[in-house]
C-alpha atoms as a PDB file:
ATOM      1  CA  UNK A   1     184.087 165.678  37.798  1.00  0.00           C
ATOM      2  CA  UNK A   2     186.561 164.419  40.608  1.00  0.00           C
ATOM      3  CA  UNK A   3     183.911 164.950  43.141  1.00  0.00           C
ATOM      4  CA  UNK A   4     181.357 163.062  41.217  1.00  0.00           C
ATOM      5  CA  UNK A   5     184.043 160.542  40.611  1.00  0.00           C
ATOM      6  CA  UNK A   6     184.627 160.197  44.385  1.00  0.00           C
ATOM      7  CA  UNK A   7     180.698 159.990  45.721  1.00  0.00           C
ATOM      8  CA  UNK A   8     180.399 157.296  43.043  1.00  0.00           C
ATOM      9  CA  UNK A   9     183.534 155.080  44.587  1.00  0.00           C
ATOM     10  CA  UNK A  10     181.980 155.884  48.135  1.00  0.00           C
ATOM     11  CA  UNK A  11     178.384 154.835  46.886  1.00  0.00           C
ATOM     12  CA  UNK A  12     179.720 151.403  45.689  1.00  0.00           C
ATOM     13  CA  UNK A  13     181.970 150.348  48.652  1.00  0.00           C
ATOM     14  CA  UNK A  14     178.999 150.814  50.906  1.00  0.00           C
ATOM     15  CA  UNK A  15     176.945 148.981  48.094  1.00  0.00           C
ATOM     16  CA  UNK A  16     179.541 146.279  48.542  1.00  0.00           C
ATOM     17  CA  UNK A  17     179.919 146.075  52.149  1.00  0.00           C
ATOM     18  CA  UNK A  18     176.332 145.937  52.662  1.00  0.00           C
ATOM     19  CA  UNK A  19     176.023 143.121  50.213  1.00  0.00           C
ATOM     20  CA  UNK A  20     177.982 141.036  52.072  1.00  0.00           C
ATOM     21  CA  UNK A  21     176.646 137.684  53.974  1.00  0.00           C
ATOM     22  CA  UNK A  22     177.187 136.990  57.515  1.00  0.00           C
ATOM     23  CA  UNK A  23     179.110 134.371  58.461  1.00  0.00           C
ATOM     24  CA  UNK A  24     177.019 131.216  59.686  1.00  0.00           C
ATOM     25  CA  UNK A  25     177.932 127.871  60.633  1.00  0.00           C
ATOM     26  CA  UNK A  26     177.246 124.724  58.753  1.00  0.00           C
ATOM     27  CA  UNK A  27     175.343 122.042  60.476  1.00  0.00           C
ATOM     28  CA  UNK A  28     177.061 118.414  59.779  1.00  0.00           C
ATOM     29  CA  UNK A  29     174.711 116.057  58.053  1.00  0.00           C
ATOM     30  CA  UNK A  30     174.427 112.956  60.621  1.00  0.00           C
ATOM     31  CA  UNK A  31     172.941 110.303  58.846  1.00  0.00           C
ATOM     32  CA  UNK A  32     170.663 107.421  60.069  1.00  0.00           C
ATOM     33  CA  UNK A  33     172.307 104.549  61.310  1.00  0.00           C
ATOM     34  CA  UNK A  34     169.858 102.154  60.843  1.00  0.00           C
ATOM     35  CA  UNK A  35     166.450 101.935  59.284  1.00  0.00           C
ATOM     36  CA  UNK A  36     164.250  98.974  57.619  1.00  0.00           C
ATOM     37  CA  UNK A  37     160.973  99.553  56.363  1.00  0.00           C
ATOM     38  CA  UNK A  38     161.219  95.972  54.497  1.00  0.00           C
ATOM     39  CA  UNK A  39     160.944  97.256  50.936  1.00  0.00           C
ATOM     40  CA  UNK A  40     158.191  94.631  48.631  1.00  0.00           C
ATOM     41  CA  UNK A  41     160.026  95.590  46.089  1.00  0.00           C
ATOM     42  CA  UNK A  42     163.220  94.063  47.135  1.00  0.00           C
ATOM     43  CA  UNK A  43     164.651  91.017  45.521  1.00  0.00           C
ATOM     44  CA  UNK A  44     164.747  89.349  48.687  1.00  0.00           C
ATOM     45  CA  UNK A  45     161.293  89.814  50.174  1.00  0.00           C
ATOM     46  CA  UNK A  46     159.335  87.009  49.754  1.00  0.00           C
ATOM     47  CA  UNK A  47     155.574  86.585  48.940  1.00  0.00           C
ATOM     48  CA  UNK A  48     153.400  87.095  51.610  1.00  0.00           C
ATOM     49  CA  UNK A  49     152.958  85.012  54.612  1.00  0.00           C
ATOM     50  CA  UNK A  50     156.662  83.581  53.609  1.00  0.00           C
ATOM     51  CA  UNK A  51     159.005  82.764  56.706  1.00  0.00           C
ATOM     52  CA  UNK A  52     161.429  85.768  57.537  1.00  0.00           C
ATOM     53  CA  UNK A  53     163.942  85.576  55.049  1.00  0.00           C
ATOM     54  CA  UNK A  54     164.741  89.148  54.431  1.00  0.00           C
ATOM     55  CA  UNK A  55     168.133  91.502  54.313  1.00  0.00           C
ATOM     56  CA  UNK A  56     170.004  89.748  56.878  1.00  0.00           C
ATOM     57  CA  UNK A  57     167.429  89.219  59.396  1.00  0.00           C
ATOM     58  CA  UNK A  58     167.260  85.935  61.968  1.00  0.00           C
ATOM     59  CA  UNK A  59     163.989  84.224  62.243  1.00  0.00           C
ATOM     60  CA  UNK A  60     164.605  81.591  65.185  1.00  0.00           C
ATOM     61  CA  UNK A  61     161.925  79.638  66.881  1.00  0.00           C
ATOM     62  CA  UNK A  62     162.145  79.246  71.004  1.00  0.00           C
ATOM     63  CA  UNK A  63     159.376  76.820  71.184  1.00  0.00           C
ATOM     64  CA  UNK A  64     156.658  75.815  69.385  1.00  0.00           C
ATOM     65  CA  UNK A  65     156.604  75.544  65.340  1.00  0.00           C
ATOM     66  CA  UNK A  66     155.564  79.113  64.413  1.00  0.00           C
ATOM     67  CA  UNK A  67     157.921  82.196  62.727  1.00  0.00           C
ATOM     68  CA  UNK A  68     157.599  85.415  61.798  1.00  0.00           C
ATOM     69  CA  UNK A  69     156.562  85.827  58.206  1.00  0.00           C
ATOM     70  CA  UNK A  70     156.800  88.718  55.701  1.00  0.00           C
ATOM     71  CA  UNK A  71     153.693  90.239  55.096  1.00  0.00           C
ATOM     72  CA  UNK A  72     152.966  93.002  52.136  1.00  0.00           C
ATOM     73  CA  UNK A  73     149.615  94.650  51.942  1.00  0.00           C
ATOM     74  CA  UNK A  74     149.118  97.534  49.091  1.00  0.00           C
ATOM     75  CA  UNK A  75     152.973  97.673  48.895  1.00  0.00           C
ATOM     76  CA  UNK A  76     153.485  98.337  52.562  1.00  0.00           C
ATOM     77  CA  UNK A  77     155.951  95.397  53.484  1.00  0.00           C
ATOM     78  CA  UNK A  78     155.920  94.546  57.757  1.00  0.00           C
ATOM     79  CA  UNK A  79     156.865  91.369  59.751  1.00  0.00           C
ATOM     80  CA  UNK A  80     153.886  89.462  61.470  1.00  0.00           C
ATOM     81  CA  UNK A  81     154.003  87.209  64.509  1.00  0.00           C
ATOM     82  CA  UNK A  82     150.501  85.291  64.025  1.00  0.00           C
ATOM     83  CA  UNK A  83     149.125  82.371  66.113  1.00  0.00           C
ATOM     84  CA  UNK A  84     145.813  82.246  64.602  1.00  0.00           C
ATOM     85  CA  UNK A  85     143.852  78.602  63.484  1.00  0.00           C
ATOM     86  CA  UNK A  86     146.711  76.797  65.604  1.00  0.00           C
ATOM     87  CA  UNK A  87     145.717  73.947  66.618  1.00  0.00           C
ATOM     88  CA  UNK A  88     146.413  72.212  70.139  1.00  0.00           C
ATOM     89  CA  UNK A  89     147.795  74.418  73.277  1.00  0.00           C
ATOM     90  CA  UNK A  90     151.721  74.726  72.522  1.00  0.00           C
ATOM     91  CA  UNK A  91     152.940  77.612  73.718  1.00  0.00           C
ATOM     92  CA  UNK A  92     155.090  79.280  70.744  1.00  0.00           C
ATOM     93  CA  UNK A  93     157.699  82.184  71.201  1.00  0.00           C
ATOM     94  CA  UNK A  94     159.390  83.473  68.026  1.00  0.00           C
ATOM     95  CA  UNK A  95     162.021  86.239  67.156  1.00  0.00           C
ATOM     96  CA  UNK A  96     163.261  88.415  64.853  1.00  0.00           C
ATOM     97  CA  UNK A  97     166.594  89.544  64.957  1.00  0.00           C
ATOM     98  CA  UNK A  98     167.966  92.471  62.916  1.00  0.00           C
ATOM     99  CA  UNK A  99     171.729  92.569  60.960  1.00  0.00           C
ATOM    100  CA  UNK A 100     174.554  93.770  63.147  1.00  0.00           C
ATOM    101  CA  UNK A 101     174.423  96.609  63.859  1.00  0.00           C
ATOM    102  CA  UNK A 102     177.356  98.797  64.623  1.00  0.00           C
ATOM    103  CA  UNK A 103     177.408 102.435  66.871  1.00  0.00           C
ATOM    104  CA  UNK A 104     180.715 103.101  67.467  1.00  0.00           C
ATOM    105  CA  UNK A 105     180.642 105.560  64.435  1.00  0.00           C
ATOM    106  CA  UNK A 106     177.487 107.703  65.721  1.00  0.00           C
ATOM    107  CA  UNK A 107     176.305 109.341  69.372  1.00  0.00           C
ATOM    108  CA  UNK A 108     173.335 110.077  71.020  1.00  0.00           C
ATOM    109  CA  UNK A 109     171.609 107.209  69.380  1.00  0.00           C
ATOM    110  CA  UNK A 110     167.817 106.324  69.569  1.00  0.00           C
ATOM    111  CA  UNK A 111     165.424 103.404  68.519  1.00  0.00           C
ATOM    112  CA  UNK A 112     161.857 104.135  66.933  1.00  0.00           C
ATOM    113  CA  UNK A 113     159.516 101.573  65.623  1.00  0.00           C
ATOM    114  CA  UNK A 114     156.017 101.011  64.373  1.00  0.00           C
ATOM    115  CA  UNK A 115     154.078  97.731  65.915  1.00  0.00           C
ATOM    116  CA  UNK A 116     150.245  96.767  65.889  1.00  0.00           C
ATOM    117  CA  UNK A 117     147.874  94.001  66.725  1.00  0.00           C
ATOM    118  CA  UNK A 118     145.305  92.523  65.156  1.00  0.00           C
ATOM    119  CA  UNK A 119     142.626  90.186  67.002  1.00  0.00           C
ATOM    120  CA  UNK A 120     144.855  89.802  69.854  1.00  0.00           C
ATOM    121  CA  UNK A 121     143.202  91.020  72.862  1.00  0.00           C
ATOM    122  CA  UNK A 122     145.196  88.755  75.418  1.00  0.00           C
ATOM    123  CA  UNK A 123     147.734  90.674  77.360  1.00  0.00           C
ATOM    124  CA  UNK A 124     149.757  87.560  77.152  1.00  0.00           C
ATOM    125  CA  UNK A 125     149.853  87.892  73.171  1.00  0.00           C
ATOM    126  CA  UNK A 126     152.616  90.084  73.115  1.00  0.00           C
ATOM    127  CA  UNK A 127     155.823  90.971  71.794  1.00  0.00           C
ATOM    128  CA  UNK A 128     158.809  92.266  73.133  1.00  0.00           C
ATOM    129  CA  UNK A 129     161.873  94.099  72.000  1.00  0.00           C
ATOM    130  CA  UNK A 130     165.614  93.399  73.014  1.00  0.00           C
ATOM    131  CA  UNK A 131     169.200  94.554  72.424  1.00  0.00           C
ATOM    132  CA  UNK A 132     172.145  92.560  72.500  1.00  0.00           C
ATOM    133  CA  UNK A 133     176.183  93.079  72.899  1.00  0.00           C
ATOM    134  CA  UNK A 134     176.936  89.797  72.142  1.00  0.00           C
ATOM    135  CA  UNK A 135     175.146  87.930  69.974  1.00  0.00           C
ATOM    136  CA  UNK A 136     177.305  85.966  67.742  1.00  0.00           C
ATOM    137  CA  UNK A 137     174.617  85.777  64.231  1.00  0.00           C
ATOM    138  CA  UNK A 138     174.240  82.168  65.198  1.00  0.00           C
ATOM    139  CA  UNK A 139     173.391  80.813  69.254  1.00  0.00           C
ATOM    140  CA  UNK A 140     170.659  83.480  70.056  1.00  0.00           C
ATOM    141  CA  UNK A 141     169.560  81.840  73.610  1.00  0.00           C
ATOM    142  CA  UNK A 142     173.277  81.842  74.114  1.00  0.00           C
ATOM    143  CA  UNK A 143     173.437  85.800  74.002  1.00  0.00           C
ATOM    144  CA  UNK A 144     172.303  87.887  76.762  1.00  0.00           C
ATOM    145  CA  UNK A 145     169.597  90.448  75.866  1.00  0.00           C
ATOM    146  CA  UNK A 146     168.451  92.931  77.659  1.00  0.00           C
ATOM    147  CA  UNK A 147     164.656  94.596  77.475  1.00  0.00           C
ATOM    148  CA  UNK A 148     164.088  97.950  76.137  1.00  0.00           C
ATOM    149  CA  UNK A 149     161.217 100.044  77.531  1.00  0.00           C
ATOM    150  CA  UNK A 150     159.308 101.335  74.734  1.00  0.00           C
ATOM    151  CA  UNK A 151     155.769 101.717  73.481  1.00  0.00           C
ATOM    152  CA  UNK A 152     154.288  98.422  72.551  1.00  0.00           C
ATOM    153  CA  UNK A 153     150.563  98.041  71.231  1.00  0.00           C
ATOM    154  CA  UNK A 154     148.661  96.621  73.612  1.00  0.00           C
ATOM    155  CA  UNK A 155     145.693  93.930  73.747  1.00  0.00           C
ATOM    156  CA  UNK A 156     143.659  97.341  74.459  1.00  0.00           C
ATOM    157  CA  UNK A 157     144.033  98.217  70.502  1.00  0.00           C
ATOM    158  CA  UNK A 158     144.002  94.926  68.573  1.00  0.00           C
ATOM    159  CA  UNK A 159     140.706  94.378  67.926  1.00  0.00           C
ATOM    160  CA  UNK A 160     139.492  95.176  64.509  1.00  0.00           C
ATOM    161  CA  UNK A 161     142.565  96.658  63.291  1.00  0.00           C
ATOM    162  CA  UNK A 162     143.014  95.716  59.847  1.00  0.00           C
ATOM    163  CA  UNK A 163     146.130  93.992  57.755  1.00  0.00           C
ATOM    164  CA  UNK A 164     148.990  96.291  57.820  1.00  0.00           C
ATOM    165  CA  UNK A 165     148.151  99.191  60.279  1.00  0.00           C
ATOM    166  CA  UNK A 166     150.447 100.053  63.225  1.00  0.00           C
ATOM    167  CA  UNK A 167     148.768 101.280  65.909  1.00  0.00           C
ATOM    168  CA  UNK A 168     151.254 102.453  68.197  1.00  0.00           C
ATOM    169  CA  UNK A 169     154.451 104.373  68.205  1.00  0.00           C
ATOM    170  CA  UNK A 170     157.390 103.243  69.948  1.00  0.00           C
ATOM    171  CA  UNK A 171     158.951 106.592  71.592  1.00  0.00           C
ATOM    172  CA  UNK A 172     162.475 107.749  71.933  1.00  0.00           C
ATOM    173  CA  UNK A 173     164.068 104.582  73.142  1.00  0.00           C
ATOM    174  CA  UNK A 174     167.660 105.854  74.162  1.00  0.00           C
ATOM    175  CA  UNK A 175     170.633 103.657  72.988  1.00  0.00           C
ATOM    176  CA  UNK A 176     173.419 106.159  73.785  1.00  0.00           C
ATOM    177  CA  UNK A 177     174.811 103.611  76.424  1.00  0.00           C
ATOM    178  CA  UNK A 178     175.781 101.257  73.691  1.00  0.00           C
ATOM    179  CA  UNK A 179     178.765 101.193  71.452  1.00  0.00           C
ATOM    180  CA  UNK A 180     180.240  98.700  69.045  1.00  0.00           C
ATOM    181  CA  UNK A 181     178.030  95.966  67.176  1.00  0.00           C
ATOM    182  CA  UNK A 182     174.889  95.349  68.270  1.00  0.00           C
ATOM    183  CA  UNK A 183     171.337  93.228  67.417  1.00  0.00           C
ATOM    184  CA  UNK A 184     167.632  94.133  68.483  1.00  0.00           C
ATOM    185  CA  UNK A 185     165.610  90.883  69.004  1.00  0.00           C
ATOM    186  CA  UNK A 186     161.801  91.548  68.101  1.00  0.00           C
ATOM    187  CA  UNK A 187     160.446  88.501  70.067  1.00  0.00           C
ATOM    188  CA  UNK A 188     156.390  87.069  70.122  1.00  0.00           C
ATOM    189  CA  UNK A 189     154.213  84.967  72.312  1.00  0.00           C
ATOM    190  CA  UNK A 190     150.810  83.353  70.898  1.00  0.00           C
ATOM    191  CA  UNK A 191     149.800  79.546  71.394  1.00  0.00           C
ATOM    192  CA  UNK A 192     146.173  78.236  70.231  1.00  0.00           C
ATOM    193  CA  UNK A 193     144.654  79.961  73.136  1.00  0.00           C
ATOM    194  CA  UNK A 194     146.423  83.498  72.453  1.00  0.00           C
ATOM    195  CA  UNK A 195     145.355  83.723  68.661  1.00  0.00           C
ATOM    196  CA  UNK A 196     145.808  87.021  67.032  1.00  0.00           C
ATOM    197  CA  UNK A 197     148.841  88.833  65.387  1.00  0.00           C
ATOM    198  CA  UNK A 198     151.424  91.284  66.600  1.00  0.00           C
ATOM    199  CA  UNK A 199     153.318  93.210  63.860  1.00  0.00           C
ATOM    200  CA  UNK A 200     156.358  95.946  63.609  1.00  0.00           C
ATOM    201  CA  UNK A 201     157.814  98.230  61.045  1.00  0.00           C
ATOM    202  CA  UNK A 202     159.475 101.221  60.415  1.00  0.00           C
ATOM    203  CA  UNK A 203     162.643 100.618  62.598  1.00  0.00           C
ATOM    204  CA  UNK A 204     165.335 103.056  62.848  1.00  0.00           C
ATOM    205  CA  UNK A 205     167.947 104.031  65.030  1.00  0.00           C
ATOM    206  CA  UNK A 206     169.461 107.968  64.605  1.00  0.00           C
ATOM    207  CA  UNK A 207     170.828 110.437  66.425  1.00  0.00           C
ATOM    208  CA  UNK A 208     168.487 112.291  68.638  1.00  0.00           C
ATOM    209  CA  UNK A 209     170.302 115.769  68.377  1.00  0.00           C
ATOM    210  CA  UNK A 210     168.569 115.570  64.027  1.00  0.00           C
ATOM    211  CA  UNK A 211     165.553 113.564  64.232  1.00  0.00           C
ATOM    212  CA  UNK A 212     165.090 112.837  60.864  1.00  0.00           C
END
């Protein structure tokens, strides 16, 4: 009995031991910095073709008379730069400005966005993003902003492309260099003679290392 007694108490350390789960390490959640996919179903999002009046964002006008507007199709809320039945030949450059922004609580940061173009097939109907250090909310020609080299759609994919669709993915634009608060500018040429519309969504800044 004292030898059955002892094969059993072997039997269930190695049943025991065996059970046991290696060690592994747990991964830190790093969350997304910043994202805005300009919910429709916000309380501030206005009805379509409204001036940009959304979550914080700066519409400001550089010249001519025309802003970015909020635009909702099927749900799917976007901002839209759109030059089209202007009349005359002013030249118009608009932006759109996002919230601060602050980094100095992340690393390795990057910036993706969503843009498209419809029915404007002149390389001089564009838009272009920016970052800024020191942009104070208020005096944007006053700031000094900086280009970032991303993925833009081009004049080469605007034609036909209906309401709402974004063409073109923006890539990995790195922000690592950056720290503290910071703006993106989303800024758009059109005039009477560059008629069509350039649009954006989607944007997000996170840290490379967990693409999420």
């Amino acid at each position: 009995m004292k030898n059955i007694f002892k094969i059993a108490i072997v039997a269930f350390s190695i049943t025991f031991i065996g059970c046991e789960e290696p060690e592994t390490e747990v991964i830190a959640f790093k969350p997304v910095v910043y994202k805005e996919v300009f919910n429709t179903s916000a309380n501030d999002f206005q009805e379509e073709d409204a001036y940009l009046n959304y979550n914080g964002w700066t519409s400001f006008v550089e010249a001519g008379s025309i802003e970015w507007t909020e635009q909702d199709d099927d749900d799917n809320g976007y901002l839209q730069f759109s030059t089209f039945g202007l009349p005359g030949g002013a030249s118009n450059i608009a932006w759109a400005i996002t919230p601060k922004i602050n980094l100095d609580n992340s690393a390795n940061e990057i910036l993706n966005f969503k843009s498209g173009r419809g029915f404007a097939n002149n390389v001089n109907n564009k838009m272009e993003v920016y970052i800024s250090t020191d942009f104070d909310g208020t005096n944007v020609l006053a700031a000094t902003w900086t280009m970032l080299n991303g993925n833009i759609a081009s004049a080469n994919n605007a034609t036909g492309v209906g309401n709402g669709v974004m063409t073109t993915d923006s890539g990995d634009i790195d922000l690592s260099s950056y720290s503290g608060d910071v703006y993106l500018g989303f800024k758009a040429y059109g005039s009477s003679s560059l008629t069509g519309a350039m649009r954006f969504d989607e944007v997000k800044i996170y840290d490379k290392t967990l693409k999420q």
